[in-house]
C-alpha atoms as a PDB file:
ATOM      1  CA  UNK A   1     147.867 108.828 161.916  1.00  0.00           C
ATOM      2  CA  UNK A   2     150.515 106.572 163.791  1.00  0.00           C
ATOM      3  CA  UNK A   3     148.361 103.486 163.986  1.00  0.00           C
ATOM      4  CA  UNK A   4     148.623 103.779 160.137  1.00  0.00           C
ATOM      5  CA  UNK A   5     152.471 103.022 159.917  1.00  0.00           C
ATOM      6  CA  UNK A   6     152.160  99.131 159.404  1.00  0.00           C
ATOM      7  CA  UNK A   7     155.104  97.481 160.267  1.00  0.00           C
ATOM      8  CA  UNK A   8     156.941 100.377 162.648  1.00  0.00           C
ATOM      9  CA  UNK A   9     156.323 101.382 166.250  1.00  0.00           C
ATOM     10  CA  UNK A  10     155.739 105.084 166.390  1.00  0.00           C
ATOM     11  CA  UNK A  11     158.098 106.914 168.858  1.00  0.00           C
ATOM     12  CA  UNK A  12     156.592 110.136 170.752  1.00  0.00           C
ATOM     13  CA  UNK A  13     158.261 112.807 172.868  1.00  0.00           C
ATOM     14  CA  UNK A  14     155.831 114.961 175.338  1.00  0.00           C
ATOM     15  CA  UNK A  15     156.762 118.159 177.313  1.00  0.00           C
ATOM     16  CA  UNK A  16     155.072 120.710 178.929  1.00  0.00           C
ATOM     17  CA  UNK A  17     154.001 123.531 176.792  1.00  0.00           C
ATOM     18  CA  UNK A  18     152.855 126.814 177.970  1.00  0.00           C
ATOM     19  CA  UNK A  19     149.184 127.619 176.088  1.00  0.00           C
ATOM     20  CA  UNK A  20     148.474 131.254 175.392  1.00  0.00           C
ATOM     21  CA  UNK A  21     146.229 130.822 173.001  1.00  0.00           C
ATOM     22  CA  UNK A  22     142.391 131.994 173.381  1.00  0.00           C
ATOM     23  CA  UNK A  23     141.331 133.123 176.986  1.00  0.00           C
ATOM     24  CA  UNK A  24     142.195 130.158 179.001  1.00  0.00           C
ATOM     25  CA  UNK A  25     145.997 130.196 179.799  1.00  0.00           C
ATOM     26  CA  UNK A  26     148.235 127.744 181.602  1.00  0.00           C
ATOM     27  CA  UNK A  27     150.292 124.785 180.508  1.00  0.00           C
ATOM     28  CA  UNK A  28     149.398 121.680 178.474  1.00  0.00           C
ATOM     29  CA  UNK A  29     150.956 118.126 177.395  1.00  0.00           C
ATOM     30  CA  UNK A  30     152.507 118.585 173.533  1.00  0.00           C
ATOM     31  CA  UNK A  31     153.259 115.609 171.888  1.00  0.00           C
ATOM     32  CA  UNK A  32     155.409 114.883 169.130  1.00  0.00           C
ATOM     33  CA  UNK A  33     155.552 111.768 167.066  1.00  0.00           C
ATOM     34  CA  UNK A  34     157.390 110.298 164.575  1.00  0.00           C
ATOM     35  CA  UNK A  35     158.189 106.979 162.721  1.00  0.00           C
ATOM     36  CA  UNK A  36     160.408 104.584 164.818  1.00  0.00           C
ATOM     37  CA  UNK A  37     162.200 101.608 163.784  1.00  0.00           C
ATOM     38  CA  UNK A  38     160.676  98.068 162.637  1.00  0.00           C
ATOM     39  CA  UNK A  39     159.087  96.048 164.787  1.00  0.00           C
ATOM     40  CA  UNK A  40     160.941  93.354 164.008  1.00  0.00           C
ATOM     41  CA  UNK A  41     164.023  95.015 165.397  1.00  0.00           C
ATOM     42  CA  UNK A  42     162.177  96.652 168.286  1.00  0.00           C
ATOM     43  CA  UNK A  43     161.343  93.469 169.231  1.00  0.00           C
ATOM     44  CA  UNK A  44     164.855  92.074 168.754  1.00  0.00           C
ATOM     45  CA  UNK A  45     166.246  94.510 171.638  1.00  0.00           C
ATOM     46  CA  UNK A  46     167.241  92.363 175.174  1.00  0.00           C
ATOM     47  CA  UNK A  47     164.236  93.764 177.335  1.00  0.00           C
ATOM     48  CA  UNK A  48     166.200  92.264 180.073  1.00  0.00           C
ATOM     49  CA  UNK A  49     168.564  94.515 179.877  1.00  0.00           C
ATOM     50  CA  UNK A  50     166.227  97.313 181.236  1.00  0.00           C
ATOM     51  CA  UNK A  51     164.852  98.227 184.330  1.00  0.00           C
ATOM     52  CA  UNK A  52     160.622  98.049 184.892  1.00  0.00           C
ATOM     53  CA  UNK A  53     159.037 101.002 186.563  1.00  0.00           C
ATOM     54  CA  UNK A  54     156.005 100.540 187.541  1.00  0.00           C
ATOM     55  CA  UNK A  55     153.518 103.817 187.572  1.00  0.00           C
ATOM     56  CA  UNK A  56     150.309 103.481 189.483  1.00  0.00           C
ATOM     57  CA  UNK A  57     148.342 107.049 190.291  1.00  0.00           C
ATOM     58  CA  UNK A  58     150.034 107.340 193.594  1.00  0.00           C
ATOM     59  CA  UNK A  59     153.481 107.604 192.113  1.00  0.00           C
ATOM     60  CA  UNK A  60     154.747 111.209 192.583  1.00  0.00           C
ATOM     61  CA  UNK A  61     155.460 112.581 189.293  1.00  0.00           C
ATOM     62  CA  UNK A  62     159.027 113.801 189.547  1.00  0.00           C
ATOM     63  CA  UNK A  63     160.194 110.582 191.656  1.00  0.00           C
ATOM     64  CA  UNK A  64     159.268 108.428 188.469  1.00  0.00           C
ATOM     65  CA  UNK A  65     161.328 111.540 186.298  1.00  0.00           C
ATOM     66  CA  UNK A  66     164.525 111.230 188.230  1.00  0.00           C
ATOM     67  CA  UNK A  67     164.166 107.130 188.092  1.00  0.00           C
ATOM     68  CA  UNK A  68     162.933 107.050 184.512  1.00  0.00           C
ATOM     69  CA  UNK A  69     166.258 109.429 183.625  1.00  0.00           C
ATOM     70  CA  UNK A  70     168.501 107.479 185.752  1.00  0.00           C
ATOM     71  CA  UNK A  71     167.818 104.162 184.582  1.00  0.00           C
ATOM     72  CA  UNK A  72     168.280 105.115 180.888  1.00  0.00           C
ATOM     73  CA  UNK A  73     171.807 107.206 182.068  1.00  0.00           C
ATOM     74  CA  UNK A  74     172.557 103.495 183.400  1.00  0.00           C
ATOM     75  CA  UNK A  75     170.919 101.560 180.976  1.00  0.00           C
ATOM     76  CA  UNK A  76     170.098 103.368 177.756  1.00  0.00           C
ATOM     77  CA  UNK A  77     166.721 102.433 178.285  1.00  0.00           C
ATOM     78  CA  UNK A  78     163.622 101.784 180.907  1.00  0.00           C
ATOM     79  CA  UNK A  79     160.533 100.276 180.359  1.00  0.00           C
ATOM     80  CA  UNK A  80     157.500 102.465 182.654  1.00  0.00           C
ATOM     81  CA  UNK A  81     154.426  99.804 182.911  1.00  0.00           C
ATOM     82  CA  UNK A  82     150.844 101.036 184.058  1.00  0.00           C
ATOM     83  CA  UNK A  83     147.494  99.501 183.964  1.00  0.00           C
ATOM     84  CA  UNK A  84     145.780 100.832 180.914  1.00  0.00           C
ATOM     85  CA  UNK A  85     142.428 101.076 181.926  1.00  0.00           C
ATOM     86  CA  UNK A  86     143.448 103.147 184.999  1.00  0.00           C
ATOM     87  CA  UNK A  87     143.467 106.687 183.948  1.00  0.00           C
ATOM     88  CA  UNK A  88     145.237 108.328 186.542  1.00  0.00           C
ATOM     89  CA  UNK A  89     148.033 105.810 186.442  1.00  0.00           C
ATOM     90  CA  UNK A  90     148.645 106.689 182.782  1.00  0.00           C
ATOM     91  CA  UNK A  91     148.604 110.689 183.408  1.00  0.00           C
ATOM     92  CA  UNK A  92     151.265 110.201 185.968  1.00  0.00           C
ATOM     93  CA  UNK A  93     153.239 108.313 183.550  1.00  0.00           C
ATOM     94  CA  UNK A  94     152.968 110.793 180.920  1.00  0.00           C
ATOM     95  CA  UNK A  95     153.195 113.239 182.823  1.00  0.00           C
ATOM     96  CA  UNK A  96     156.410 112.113 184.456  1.00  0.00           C
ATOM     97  CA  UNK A  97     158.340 111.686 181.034  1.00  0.00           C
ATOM     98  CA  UNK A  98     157.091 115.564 180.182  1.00  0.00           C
ATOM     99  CA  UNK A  99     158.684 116.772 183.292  1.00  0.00           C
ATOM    100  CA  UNK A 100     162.619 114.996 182.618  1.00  0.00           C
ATOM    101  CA  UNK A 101     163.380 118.091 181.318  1.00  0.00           C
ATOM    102  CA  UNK A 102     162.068 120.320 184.223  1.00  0.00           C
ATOM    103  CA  UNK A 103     163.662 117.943 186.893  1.00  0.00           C
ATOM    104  CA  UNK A 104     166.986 117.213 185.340  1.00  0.00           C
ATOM    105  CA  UNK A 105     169.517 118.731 183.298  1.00  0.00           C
ATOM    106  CA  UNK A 106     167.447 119.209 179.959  1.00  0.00           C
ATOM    107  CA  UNK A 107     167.411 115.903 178.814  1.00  0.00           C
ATOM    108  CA  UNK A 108     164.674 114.438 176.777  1.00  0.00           C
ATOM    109  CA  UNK A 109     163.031 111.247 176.362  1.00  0.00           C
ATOM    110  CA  UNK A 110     161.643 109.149 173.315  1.00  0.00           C
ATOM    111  CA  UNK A 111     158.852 106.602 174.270  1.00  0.00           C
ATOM    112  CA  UNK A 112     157.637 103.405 172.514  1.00  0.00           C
ATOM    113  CA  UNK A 113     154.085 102.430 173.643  1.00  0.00           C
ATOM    114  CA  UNK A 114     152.401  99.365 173.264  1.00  0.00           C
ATOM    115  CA  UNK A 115     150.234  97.065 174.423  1.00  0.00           C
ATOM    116  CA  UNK A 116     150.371  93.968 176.742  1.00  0.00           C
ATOM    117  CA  UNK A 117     148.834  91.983 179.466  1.00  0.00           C
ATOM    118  CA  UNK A 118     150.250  91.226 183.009  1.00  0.00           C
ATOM    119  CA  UNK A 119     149.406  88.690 185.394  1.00  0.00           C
ATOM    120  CA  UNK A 120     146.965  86.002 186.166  1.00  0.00           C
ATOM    121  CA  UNK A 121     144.194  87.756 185.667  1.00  0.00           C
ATOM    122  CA  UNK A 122     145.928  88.943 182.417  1.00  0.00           C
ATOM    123  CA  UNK A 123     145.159  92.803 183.173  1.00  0.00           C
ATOM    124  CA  UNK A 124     145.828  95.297 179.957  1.00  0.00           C
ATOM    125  CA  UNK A 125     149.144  97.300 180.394  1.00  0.00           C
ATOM    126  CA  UNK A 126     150.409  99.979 178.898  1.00  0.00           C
ATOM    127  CA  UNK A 127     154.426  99.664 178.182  1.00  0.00           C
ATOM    128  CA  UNK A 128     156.679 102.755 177.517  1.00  0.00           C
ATOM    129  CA  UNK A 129     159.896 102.031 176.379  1.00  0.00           C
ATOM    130  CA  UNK A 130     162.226 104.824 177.147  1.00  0.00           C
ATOM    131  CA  UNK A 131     165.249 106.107 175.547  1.00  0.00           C
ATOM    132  CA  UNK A 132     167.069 109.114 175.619  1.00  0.00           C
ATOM    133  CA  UNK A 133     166.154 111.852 172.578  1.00  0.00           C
ATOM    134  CA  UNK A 134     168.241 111.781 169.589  1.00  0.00           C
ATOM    135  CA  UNK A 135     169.686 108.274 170.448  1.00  0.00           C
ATOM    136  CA  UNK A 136     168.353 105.952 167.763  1.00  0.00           C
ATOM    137  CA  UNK A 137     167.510 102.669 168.063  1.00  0.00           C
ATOM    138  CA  UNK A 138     168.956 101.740 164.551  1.00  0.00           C
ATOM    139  CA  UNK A 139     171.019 102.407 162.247  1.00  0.00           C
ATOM    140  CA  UNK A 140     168.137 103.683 159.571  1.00  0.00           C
ATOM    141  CA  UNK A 141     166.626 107.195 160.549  1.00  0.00           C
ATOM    142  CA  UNK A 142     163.130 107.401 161.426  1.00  0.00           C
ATOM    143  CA  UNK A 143     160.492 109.708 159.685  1.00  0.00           C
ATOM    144  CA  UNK A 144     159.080 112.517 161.397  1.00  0.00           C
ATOM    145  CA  UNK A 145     155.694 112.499 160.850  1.00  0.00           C
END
């Protein structure tokens, strides 16, 4: 439904959510996603005001947590890059914004995904912008979807 929204990024939140449904228990990845701002103003923030993480499928989960949290306490915002096309890399990356909460103190994070290329070789990366939950980007409120 997301790619649907022309002209806005979507914005997703993800946390660990205990499944007791049907006979298999144990926890999953929820995701929740709404409407962000325009990309014309997404693209208007100063990227260079942010820290890059970089997640590859080696990077311990709660390590990138405490960075990804710390940079946006800092910051307002980090950027988490991975190769797209290397599935593990993007678990741990997902997986590490689900766990802030379990790390930290409670906090939650938005995230802003898209798409780029990096290096010579002009690889496919996956971007997630970061920002803390409930701190909008603009001044006009986004849609849950």
């Amino acid at each position: 439904a997301l790619c649907y929204i022309k002209g806005f990024t979507a914005e997703f939140r993800v946390e660990w959510w205990k499944n007791t449904t049907g006979n298999k228990q144990g926890k999953v990845l929820r995701f929740k996603a709404r409407r962000g701002q325009s990309w014309d103003e997404f693209n208007a923030i100063d990227f260079t005001e942010t820290s890059l993480l970089k997640a590859t499928s080696k990077t311990p989960v709660d390590k990138l947590s405490y960075a990804a949290l710390a940079e946006v306490k800092r910051h307002q915002a980090v950027a988490v890059h991975c190769f797209s096309d290397d599935k593990e890399a993007v678990a741990v990356a997902i997986k590490a914004l689900a766990a802030v909460p379990r790390v930290t103190d409670g906090s939650k994070l938005y995230c802003v995904p898209s798409f780029g290329r990096a290096g010579p070789d002009r690889k496919p990366v996956l971007r997630l912008y970061l920002r803390r939950y409930g701190q909008e980007a603009s001044e006009s409120k986004a849609e849950s979807l």
